[in-house]
C-alpha atoms as a PDB file:
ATOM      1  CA  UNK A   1     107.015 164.501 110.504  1.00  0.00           C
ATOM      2  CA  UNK A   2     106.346 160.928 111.262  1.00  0.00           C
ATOM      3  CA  UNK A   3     108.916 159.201 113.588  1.00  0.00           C
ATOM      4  CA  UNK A   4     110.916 156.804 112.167  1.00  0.00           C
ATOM      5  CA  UNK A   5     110.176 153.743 114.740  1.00  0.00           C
ATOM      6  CA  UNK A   6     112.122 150.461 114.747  1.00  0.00           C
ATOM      7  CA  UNK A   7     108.631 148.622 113.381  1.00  0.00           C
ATOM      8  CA  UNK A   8     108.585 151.361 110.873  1.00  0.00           C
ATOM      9  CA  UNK A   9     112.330 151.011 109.666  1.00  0.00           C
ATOM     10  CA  UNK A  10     111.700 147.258 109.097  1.00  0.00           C
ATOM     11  CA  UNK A  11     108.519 147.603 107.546  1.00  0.00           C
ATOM     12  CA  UNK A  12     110.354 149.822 104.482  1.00  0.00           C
ATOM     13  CA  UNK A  13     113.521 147.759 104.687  1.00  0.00           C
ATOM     14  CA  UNK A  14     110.998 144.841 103.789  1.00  0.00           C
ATOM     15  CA  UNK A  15     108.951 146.796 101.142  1.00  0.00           C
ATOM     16  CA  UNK A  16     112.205 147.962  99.441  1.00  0.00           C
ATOM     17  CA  UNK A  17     113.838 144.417  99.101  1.00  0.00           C
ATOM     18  CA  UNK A  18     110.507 143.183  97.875  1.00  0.00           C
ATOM     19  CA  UNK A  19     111.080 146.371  95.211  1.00  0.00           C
ATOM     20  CA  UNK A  20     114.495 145.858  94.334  1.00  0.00           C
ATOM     21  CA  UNK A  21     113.714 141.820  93.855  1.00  0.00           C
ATOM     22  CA  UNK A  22     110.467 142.944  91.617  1.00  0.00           C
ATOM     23  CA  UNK A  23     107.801 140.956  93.323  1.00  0.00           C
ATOM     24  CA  UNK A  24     105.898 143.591  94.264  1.00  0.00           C
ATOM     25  CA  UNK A  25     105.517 145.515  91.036  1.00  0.00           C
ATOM     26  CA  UNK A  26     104.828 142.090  89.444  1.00  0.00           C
ATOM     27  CA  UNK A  27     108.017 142.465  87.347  1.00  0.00           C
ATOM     28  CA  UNK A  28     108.904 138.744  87.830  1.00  0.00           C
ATOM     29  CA  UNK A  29     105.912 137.153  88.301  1.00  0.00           C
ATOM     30  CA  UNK A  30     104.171 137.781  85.363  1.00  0.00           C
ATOM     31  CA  UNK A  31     105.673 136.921  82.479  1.00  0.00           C
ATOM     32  CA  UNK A  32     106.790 139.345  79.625  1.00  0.00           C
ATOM     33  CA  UNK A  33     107.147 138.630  75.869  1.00  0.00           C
ATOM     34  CA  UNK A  34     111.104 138.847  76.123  1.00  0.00           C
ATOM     35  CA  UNK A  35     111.663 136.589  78.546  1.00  0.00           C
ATOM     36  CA  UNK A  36     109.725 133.701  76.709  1.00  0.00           C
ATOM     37  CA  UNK A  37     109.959 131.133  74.032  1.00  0.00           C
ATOM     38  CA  UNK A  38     107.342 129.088  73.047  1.00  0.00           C
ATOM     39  CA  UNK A  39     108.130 125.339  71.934  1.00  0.00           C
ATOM     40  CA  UNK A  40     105.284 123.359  70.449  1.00  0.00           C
ATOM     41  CA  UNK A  41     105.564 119.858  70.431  1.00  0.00           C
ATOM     42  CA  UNK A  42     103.795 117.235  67.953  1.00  0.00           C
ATOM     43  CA  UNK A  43     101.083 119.535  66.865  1.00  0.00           C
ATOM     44  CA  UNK A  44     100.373 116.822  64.162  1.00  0.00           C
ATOM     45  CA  UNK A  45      97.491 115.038  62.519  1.00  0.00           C
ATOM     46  CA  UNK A  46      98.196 111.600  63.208  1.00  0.00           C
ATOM     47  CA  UNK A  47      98.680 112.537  67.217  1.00  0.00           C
ATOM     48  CA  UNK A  48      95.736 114.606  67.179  1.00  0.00           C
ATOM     49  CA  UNK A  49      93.376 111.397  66.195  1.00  0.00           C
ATOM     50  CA  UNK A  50      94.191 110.118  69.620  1.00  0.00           C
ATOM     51  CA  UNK A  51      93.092 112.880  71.364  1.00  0.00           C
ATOM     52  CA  UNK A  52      90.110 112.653  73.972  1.00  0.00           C
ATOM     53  CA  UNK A  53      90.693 115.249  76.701  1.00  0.00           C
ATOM     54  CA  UNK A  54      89.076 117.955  74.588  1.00  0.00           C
ATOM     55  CA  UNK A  55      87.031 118.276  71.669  1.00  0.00           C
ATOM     56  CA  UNK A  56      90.006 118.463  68.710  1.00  0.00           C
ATOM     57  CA  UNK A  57      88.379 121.828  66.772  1.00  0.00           C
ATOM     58  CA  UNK A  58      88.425 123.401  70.613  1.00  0.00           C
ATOM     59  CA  UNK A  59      92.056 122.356  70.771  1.00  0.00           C
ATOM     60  CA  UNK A  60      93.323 123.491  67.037  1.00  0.00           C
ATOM     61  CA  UNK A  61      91.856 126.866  67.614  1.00  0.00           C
ATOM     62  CA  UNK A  62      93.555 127.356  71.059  1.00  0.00           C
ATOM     63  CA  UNK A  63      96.967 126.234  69.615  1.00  0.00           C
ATOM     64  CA  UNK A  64      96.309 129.130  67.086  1.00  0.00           C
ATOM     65  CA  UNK A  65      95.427 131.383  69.050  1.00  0.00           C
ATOM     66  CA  UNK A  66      98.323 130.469  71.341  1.00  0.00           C
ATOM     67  CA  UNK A  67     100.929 130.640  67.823  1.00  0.00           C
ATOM     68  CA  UNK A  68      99.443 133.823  66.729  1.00  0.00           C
ATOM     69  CA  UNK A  69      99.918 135.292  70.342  1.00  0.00           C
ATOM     70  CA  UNK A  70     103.745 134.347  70.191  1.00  0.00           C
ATOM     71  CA  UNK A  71     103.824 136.183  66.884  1.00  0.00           C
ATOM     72  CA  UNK A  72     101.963 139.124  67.960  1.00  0.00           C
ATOM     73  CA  UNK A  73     104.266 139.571  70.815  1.00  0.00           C
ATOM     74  CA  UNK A  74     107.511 138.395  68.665  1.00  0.00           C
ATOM     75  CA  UNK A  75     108.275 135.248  71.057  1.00  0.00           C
ATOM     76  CA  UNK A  76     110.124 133.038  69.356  1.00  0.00           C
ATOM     77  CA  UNK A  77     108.901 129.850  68.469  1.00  0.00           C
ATOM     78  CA  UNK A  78     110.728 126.485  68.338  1.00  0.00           C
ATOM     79  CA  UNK A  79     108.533 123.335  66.401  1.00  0.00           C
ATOM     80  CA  UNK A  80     109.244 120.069  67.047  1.00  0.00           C
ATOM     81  CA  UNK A  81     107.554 116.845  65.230  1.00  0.00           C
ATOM     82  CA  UNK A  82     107.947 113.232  65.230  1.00  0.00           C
ATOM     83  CA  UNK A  83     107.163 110.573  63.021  1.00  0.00           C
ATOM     84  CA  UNK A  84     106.139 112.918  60.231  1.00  0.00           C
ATOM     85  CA  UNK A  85     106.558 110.756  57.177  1.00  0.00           C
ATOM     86  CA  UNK A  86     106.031 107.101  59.080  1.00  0.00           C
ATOM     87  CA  UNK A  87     102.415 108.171  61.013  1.00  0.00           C
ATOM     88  CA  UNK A  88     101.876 111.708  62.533  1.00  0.00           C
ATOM     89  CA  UNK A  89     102.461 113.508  59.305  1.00  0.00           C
ATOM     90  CA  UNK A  90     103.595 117.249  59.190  1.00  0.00           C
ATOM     91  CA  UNK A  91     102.853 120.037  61.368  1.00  0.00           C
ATOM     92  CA  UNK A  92      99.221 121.011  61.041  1.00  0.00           C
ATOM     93  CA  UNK A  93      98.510 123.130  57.822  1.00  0.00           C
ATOM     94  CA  UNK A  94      96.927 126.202  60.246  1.00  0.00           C
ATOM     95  CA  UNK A  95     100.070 126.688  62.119  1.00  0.00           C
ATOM     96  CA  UNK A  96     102.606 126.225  59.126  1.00  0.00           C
ATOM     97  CA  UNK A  97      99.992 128.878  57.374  1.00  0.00           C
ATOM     98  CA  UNK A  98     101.111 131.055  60.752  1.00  0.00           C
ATOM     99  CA  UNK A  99     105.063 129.771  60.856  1.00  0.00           C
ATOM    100  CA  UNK A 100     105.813 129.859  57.387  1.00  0.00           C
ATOM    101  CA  UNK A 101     109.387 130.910  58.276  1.00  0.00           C
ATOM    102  CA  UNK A 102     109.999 128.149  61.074  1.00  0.00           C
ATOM    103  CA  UNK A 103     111.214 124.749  59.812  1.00  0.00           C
ATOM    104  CA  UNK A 104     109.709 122.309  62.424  1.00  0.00           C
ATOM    105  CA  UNK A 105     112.663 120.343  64.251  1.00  0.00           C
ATOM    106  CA  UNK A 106     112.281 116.049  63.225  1.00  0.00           C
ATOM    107  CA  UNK A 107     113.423 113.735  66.137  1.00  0.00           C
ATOM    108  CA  UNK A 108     112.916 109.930  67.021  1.00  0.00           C
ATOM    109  CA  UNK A 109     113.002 110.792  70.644  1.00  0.00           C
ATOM    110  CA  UNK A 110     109.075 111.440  72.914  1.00  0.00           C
ATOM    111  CA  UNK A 111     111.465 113.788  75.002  1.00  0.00           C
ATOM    112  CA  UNK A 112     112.356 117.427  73.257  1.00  0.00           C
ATOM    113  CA  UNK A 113     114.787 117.545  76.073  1.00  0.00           C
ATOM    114  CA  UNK A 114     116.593 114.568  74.568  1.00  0.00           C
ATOM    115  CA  UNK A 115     117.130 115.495  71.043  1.00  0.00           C
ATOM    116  CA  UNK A 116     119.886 117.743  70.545  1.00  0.00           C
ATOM    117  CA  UNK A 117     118.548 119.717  68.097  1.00  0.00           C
ATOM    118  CA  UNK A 118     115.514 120.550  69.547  1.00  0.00           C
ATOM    119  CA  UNK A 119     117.252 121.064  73.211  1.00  0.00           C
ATOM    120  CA  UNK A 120     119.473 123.487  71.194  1.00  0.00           C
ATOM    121  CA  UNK A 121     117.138 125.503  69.679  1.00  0.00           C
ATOM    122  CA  UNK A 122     115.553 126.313  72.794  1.00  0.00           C
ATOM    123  CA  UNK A 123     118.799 127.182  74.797  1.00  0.00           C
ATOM    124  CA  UNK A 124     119.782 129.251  71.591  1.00  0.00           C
ATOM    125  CA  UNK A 125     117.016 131.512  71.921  1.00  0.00           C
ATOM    126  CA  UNK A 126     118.687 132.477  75.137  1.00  0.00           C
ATOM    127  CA  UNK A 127     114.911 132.469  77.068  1.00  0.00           C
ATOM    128  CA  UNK A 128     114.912 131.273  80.352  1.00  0.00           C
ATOM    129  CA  UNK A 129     110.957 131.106  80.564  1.00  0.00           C
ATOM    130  CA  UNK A 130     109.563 128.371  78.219  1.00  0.00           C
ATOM    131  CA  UNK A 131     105.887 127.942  77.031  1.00  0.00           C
ATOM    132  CA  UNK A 132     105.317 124.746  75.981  1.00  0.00           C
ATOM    133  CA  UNK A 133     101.921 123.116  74.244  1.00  0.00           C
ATOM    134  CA  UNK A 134     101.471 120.248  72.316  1.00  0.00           C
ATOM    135  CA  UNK A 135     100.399 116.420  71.964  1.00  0.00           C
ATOM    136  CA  UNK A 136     100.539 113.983  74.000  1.00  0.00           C
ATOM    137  CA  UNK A 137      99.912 115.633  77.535  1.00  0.00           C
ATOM    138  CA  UNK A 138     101.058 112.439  78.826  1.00  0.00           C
ATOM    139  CA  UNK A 139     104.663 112.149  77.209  1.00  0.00           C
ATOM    140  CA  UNK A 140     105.927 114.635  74.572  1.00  0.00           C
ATOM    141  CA  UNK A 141     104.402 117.442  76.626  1.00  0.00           C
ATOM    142  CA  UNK A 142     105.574 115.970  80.324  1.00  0.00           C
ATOM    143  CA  UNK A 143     108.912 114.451  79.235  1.00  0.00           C
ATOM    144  CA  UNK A 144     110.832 117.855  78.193  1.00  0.00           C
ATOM    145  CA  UNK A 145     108.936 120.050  80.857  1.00  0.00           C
ATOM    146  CA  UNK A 146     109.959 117.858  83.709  1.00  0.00           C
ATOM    147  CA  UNK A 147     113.573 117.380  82.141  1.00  0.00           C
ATOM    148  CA  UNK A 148     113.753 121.281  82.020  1.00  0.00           C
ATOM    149  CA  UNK A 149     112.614 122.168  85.279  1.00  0.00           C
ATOM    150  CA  UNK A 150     115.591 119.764  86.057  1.00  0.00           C
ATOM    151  CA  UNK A 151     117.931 121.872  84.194  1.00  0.00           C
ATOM    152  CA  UNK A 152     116.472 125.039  85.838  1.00  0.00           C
ATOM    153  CA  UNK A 153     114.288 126.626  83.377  1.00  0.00           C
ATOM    154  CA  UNK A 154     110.705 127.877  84.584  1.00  0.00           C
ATOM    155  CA  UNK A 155     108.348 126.254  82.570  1.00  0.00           C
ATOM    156  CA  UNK A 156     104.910 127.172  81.763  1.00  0.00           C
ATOM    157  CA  UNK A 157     102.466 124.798  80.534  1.00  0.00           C
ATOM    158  CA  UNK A 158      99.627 126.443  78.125  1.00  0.00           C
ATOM    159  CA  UNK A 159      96.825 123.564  79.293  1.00  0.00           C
ATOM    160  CA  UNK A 160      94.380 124.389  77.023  1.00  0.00           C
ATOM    161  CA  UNK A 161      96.306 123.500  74.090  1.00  0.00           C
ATOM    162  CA  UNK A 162      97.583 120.802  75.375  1.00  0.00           C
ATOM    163  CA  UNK A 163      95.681 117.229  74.434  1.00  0.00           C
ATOM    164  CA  UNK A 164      95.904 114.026  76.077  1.00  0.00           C
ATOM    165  CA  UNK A 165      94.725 110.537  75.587  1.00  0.00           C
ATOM    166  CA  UNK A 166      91.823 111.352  78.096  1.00  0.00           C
ATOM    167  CA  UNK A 167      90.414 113.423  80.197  1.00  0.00           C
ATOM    168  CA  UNK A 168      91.759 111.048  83.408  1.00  0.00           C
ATOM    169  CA  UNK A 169      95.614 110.986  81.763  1.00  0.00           C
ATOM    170  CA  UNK A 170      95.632 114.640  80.553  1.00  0.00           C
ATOM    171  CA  UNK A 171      94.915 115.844  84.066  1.00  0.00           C
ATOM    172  CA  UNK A 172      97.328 113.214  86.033  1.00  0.00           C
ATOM    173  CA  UNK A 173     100.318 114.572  83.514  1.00  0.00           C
ATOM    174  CA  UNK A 174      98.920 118.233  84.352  1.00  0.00           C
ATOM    175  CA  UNK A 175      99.653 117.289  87.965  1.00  0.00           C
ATOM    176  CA  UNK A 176     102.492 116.132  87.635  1.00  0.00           C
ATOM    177  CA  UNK A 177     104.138 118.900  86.058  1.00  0.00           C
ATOM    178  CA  UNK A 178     102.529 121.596  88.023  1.00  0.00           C
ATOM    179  CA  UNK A 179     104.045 118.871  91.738  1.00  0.00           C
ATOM    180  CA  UNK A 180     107.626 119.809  89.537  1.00  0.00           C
ATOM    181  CA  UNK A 181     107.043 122.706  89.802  1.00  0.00           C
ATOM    182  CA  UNK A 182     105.731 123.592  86.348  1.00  0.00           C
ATOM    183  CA  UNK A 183     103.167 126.687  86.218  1.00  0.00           C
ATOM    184  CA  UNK A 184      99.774 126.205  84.514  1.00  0.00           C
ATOM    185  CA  UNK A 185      98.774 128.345  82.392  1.00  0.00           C
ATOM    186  CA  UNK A 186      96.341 129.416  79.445  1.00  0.00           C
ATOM    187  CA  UNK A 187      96.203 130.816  75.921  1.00  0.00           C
ATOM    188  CA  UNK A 188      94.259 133.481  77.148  1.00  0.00           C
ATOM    189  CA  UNK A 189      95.956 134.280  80.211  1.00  0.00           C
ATOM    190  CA  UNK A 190      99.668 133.985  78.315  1.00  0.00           C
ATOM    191  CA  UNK A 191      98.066 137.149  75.720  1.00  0.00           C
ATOM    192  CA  UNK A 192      96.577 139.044  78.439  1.00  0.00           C
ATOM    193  CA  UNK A 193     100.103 139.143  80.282  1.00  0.00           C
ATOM    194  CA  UNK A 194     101.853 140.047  77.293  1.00  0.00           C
ATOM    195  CA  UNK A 195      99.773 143.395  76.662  1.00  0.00           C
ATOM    196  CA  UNK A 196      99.291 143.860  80.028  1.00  0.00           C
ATOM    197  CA  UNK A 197      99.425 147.826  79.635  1.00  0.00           C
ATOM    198  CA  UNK A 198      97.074 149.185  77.323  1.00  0.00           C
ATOM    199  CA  UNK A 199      98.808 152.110  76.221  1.00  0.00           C
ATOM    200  CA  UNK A 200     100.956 149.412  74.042  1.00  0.00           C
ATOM    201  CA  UNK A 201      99.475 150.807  70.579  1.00  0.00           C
ATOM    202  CA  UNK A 202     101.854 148.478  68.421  1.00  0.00           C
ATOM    203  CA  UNK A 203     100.350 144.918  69.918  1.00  0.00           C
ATOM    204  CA  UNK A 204      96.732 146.243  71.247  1.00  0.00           C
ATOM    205  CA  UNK A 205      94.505 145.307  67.650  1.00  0.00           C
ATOM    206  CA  UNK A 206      96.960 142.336  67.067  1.00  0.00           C
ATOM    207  CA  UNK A 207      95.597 141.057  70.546  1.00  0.00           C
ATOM    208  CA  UNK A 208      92.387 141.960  70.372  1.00  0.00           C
ATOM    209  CA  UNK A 209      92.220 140.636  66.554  1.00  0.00           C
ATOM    210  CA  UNK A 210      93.591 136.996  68.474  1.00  0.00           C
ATOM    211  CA  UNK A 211      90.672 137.336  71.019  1.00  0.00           C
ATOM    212  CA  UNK A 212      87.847 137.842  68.664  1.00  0.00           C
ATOM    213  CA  UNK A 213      88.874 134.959  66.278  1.00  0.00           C
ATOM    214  CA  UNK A 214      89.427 132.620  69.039  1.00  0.00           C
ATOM    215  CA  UNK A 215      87.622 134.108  72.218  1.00  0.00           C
ATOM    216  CA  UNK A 216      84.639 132.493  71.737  1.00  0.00           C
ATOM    217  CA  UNK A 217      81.873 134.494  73.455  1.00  0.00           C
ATOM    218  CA  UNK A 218      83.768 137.148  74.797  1.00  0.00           C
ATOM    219  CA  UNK A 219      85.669 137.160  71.244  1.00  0.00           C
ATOM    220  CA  UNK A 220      82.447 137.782  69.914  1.00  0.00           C
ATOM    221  CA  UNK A 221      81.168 140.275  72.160  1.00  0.00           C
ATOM    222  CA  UNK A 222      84.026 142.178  71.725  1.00  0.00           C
ATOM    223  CA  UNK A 223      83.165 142.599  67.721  1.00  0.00           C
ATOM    224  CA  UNK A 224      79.987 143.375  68.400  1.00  0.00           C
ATOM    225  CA  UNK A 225      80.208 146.153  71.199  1.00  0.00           C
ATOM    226  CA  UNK A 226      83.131 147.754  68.439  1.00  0.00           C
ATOM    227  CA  UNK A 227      80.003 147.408  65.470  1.00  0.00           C
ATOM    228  CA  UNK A 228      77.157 148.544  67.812  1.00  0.00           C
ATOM    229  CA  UNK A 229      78.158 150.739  70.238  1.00  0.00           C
ATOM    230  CA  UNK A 230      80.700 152.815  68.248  1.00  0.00           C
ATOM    231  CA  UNK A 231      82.735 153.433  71.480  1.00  0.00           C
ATOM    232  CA  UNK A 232      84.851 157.554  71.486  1.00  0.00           C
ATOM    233  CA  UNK A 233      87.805 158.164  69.665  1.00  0.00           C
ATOM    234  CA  UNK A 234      90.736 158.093  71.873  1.00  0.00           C
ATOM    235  CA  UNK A 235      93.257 155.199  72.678  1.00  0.00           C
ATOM    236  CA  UNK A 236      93.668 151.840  72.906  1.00  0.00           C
ATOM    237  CA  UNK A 237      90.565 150.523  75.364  1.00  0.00           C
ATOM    238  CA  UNK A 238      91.251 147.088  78.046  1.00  0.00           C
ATOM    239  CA  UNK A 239      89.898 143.977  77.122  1.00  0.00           C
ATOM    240  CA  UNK A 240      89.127 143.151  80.140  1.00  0.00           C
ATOM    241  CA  UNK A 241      86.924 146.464  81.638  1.00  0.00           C
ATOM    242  CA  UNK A 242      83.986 146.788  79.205  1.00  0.00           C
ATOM    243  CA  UNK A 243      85.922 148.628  76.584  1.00  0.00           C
ATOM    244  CA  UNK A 244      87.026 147.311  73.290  1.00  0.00           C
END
């Protein structure tokens, strides 16, 4: 039997506070469907003419893909739009098509944070984790993430469905959110922490339905290895191992 030494003792004291705290089983640090809501700011027509930081098809399909994922994984969802009958116009058709239930939330203010029925929505959902994406990068992204880190939320910021004025802009705002202390994040990443375990039957051919449709090539070689190589019968296969 192995002698308990002093450098021993402390080395499991350490290990089980780490346990008990749930850093070291990743409990806390990545983030989980029920923990989350997702508030999408300005996804809009008239906002999205403006937008030079990424090709605009590029960025419709990743705020899609990052709608559907919150739907997959039954996050709610708060909308927000601005201007919708003076210039920006309504939510874009794609996502209403996708949040046919979810009456997007009209204000006059750039910051979320500001408008009390927006800011209400999101504390009503009781999530302390938001995921935010949206138009501008610069303002009505920025404004309510910094005023909510204020307030003590963790915020994470889904940057590729995020657009800015330009490339220059977008990635100052993405700075300084992320100084805040805002996390950076991506559609991707956000569906790949959701599912996490593969032996989750109920969401694994929602997710991999999201990653095909908006994966691009590893979308598509995911279809194709399921037409072509015809893998066994069995369970749910990872995304991410070279099994679909």
């Amino acid at each position: 039997m192995q002698a308990v030494t002093p450098m021993l003792r402390k080395s499991q004291s350490f290990r089980n506070r780490y346990l008990k705290e749930g850093y070291m089983n990743g409990a806390e640090v990545l983030i989980q469907p029920e923990q989350c809501v997702l508030l999408l700011v300005d996804f809009q027509a008239g906002l999205a003419f403006g937008v030079e930081s990424v090709p605009r098809q590029v960025l419709l399909n990743n705020a899609i893909a990052t709608t559907r994922t919150a739907r997959a994984f039954e996050v709610p969802v708060v909308v927000s739009t601005s201007a919708s009958r003076a210039y920006s116009g309504p939510l874009l058709p794609a996502l209403q098509q996708i949040l046919n239930d979810v009456q997007p939330i009209e204000r006059k203010n750039m910051n979320v944070w500001e408008d009390n029925a927006a800011h209400d929505a999101v504390i009503a959902t009781g999530r302390k984790r938001i995921l935010i994406a949206g138009m501008l990068t610069e303002a009505c992204v920025s404004f309510p993430v910094l005023s909510s880190l204020r307030d003590g939320f963790e915020v994470f910021v889904i940057a590729d469905a995020c657009g800015g004025l330009t490339s220059a802009s977008h990635q100052m705002a993405l700075s300084r959110m992320q100084a805040a202390g805002a996390k950076l994040t991506s559609w991707l990443q956000v569906l790949l922490e959701f599912q996490r375990d593969w032996s989750r039957h109920e969401t694994y051919e929602s997710a991999r339905s999201i990653v095909v449709d908006h994966g691009g090539g590893y979308g598509m070689g995911l279809a194709y290895a399921r037409e072509m190589i015809q893998p066994a019968q069995g369970g749910p296969r990872p995304l991410l191992q070279g099994n679909t």
